[in-house]
C-alpha atoms as a PDB file:
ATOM      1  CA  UNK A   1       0.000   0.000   0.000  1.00  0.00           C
ATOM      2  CA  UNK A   2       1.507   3.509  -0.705  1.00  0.00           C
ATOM      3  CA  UNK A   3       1.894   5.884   1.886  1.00  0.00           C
ATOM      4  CA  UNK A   4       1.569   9.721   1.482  1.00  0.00           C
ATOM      5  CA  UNK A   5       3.211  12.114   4.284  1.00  0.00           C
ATOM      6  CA  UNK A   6       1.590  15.329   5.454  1.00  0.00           C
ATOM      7  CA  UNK A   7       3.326  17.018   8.198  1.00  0.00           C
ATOM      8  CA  UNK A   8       0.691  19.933   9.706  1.00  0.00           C
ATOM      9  CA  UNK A   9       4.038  20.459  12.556  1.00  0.00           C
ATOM     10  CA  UNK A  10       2.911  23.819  13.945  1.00  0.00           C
ATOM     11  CA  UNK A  11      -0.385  24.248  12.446  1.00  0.00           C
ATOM     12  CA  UNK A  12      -3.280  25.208  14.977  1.00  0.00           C
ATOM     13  CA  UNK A  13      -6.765  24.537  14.866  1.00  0.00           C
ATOM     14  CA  UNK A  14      -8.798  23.917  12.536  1.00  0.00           C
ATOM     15  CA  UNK A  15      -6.343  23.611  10.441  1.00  0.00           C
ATOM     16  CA  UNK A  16      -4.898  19.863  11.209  1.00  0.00           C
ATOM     17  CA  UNK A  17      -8.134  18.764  10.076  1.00  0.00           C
ATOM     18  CA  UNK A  18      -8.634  21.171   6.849  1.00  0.00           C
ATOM     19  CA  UNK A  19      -5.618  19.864   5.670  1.00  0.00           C
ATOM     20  CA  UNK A  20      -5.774  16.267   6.125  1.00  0.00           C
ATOM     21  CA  UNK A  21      -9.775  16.555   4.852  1.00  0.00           C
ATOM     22  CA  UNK A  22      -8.255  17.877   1.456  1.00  0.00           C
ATOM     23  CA  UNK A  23      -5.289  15.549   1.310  1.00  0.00           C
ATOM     24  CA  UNK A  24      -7.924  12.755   1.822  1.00  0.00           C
ATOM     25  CA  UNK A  25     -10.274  14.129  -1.190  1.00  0.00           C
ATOM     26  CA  UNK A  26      -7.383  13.031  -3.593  1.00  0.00           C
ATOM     27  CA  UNK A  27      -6.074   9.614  -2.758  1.00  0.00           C
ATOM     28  CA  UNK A  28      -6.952   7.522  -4.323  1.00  0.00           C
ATOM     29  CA  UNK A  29      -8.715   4.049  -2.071  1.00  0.00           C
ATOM     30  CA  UNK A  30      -6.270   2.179   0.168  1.00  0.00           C
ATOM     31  CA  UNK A  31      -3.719   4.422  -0.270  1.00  0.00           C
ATOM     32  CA  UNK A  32      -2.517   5.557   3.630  1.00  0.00           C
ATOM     33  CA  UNK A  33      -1.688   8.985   4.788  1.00  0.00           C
ATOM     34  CA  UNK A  34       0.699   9.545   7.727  1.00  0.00           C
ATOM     35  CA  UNK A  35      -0.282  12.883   9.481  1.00  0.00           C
ATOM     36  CA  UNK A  36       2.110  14.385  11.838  1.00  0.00           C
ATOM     37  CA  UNK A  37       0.323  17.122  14.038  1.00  0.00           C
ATOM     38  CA  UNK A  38       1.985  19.241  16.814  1.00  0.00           C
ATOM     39  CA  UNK A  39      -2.019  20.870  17.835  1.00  0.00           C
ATOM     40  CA  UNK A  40      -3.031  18.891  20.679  1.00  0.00           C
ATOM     41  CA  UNK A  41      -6.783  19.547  19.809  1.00  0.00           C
ATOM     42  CA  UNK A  42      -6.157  17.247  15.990  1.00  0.00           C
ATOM     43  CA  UNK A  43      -6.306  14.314  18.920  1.00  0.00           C
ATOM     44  CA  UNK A  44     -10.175  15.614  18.664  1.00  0.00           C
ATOM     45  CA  UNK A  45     -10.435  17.115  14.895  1.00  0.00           C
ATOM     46  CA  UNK A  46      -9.012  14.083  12.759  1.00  0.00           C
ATOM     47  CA  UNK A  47     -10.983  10.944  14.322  1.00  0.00           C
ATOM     48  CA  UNK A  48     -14.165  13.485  13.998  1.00  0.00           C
ATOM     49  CA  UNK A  49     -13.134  14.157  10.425  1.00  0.00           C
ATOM     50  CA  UNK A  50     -12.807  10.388   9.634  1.00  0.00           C
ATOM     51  CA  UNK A  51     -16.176   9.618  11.125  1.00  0.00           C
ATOM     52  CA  UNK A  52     -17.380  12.319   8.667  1.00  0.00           C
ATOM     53  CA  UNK A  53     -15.293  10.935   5.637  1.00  0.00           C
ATOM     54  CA  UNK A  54     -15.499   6.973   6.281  1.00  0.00           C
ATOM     55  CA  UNK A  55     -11.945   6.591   5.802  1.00  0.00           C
ATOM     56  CA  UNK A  56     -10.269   4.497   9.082  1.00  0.00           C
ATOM     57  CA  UNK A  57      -7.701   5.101  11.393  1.00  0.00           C
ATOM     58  CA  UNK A  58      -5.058   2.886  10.959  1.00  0.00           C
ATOM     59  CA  UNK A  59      -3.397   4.108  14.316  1.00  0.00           C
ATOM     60  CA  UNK A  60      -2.743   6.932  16.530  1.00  0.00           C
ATOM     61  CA  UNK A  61       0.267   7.346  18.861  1.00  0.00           C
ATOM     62  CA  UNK A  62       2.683   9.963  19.856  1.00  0.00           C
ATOM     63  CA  UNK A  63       6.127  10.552  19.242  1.00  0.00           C
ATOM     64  CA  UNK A  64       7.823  13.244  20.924  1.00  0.00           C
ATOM     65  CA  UNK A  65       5.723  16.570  20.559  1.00  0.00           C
ATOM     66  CA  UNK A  66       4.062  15.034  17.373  1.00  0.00           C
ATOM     67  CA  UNK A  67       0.879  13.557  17.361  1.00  0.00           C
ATOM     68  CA  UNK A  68       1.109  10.694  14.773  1.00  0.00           C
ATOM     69  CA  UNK A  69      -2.151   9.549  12.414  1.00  0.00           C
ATOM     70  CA  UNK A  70      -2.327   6.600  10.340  1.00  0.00           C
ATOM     71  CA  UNK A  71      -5.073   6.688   7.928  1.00  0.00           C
ATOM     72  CA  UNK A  72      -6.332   4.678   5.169  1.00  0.00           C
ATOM     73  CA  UNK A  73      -8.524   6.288   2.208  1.00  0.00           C
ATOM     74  CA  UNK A  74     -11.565   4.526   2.274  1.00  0.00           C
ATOM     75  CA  UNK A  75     -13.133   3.553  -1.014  1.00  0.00           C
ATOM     76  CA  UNK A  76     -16.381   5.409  -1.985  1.00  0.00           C
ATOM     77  CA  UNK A  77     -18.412   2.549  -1.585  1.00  0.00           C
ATOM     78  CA  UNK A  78     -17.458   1.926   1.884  1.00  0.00           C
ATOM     79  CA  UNK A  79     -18.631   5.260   2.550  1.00  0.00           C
END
């Protein structure tokens, strides 16, 4: 599976999740996007925006002062 990088380091609210929401719009299905985030509020904004979207979290952890998102485009029909 490809993986796409998007590193929002520094970014504040809502922005994490603006970001990641248009990232997601152009992958294509089962490709997975690796979101680094440094806004302690994306812990809230991302899973939100992937209940919205249908895509799944692959896996959330932290590393450091990043907060770390797996996610794996969904495929429309699984929307």
């Amino acid at each position: 599976m490809p993986t796409e990088h998007l590193d929002l380091t520094g970014l504040k609210c809502p922005l994490p999740a603006l970001k990641t929401r248009k990232v997601l719009g152009r992958l294509p299905p089962g490709t997975m996007l690796e979101v680094r985030c440094t806004d302690p509020l994306a812990s809230i904004d991302i899973p939100n925006l992937l209940n919205e979207t249908g895509d799944r979290m692959a896996d959330q952890h932290r590393e450091g002062e990043h907060i770390v998102f797996l996610i794996e485009k969904a495929a429309a029909n699984e929307r």
